[in-house]
N, C-alpha and C. Protein backbone atom coordinates (compact mmCIF):
# COMPACT_ATOMS: atom_id res chain seq x y z
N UNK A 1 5.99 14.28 -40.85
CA UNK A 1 6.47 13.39 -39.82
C UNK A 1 6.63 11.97 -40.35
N UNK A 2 5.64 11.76 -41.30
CA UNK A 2 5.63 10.13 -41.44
C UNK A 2 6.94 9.91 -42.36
N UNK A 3 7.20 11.12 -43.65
CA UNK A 3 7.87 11.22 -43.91
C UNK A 3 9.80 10.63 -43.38
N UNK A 4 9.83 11.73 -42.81
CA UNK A 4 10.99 11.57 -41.82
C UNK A 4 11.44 9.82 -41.10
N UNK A 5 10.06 9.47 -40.72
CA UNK A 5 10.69 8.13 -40.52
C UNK A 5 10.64 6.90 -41.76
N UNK A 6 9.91 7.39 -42.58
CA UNK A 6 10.29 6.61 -43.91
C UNK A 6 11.82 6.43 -44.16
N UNK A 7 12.21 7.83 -44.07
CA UNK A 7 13.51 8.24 -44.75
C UNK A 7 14.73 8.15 -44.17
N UNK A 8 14.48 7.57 -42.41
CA UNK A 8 14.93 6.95 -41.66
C UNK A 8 14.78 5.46 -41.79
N UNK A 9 14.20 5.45 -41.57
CA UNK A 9 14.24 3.55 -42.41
C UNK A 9 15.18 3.02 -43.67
N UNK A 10 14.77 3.86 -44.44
CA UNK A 10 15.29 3.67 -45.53
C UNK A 10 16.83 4.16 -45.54
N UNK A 11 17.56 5.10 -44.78
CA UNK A 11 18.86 5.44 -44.67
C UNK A 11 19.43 3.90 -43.58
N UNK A 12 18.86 3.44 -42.71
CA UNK A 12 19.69 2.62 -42.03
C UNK A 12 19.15 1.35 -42.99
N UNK A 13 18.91 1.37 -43.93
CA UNK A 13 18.65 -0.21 -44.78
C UNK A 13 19.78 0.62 -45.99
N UNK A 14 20.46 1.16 -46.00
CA UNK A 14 21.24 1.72 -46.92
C UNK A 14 21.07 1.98 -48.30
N UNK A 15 19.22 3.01 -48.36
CA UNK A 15 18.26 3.04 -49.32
C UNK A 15 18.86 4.69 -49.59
N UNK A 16 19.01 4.96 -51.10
CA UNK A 16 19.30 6.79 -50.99
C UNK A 16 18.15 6.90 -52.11
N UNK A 17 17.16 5.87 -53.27
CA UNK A 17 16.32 6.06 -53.38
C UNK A 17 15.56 5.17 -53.54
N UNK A 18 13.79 5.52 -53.09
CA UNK A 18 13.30 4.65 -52.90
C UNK A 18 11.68 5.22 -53.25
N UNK A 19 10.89 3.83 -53.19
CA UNK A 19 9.68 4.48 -53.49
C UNK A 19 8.64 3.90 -52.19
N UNK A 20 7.29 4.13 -51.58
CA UNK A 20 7.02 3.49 -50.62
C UNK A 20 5.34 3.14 -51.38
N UNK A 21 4.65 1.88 -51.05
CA UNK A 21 3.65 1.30 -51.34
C UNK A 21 3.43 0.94 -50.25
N UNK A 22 1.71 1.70 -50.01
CA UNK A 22 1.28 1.41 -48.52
C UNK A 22 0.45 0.27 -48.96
N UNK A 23 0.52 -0.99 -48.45
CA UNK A 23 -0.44 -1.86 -48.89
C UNK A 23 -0.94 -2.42 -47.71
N UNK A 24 -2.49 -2.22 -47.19
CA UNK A 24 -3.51 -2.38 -46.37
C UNK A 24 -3.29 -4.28 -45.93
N UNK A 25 -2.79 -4.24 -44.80
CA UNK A 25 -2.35 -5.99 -44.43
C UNK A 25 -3.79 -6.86 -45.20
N UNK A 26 -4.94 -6.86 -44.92
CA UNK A 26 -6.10 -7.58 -46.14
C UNK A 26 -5.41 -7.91 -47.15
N UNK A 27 -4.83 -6.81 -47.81
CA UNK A 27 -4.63 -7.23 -49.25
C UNK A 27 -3.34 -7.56 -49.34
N UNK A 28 -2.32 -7.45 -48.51
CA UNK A 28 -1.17 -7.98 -48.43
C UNK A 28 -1.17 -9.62 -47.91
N UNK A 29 -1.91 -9.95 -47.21
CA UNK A 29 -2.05 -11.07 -47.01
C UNK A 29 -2.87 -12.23 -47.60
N UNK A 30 -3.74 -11.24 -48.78
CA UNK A 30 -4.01 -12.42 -49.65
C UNK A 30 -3.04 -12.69 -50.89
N UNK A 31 -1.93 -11.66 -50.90
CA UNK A 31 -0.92 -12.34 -52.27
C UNK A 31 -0.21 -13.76 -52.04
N UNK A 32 0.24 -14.20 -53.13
CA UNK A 32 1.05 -15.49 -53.14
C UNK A 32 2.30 -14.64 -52.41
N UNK A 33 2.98 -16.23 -51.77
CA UNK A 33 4.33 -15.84 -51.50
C UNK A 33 5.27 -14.80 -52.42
N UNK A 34 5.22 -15.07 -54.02
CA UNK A 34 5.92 -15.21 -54.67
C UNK A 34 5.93 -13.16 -54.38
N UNK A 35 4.86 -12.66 -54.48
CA UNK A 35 4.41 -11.03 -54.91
C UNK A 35 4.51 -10.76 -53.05
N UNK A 36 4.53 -11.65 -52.13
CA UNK A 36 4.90 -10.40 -51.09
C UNK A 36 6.41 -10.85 -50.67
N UNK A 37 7.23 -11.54 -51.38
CA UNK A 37 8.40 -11.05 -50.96
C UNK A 37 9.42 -9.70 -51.52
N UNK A 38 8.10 -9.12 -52.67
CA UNK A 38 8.38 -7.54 -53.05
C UNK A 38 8.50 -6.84 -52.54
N UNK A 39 7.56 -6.94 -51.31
CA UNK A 39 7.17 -5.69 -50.30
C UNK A 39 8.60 -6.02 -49.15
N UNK A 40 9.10 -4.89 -48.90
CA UNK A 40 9.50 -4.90 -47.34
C UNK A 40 9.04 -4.31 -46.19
N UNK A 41 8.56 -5.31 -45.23
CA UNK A 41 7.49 -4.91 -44.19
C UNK A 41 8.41 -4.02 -42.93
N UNK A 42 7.48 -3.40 -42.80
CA UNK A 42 7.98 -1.92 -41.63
C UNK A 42 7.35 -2.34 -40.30
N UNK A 43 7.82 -2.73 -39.12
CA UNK A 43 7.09 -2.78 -38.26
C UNK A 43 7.03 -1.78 -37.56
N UNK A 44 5.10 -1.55 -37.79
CA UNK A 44 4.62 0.07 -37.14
C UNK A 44 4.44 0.10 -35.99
N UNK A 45 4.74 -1.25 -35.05
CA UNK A 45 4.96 -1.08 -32.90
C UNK A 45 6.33 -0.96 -32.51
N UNK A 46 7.35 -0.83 -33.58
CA UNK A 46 8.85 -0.44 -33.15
C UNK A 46 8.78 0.36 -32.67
N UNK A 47 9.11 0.27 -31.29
CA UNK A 47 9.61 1.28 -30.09
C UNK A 47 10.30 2.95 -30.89
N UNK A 48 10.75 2.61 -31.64
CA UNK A 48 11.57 4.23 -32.06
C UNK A 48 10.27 4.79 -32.84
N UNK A 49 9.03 4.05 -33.47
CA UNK A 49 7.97 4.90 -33.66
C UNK A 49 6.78 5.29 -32.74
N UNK A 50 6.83 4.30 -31.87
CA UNK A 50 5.91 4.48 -30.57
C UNK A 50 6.33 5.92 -30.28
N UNK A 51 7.48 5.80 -29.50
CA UNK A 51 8.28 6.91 -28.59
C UNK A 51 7.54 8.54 -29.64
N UNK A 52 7.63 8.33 -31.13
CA UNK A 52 7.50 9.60 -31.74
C UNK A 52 5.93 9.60 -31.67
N UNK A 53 5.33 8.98 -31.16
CA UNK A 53 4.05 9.10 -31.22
C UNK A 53 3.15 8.86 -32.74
N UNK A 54 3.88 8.05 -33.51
CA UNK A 54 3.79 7.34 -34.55
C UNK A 54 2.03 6.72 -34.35
């Protein structure tokens, strides 16, 4: 399941491959600017993951 909406995400950001790094907000929020504009953040209360029971 979690799958599937990864791979949904990643098809409407016009991703065909990709890799995913779960990084725990703690430790995402102690990097410098410079290392979290690597990450692209997923927001996990978007209504289309609520609804799936995400």
């Amino acid at each position: 399941m979690l799958w599937d909406i990864f791979c949904e995400q990643a098809r409407e950001m016009g991703l065909e491959n990709f890799n995913i790094l779960i990084v725990q907000e703690f430790v995402y929020n102690s990097l410098s600017n410079s290392y979290r504009d690597m990450f692209t953040e997923i927001d996990l209360t978007d209504k289309r993951r609520v609804e799936r029971d995400f």
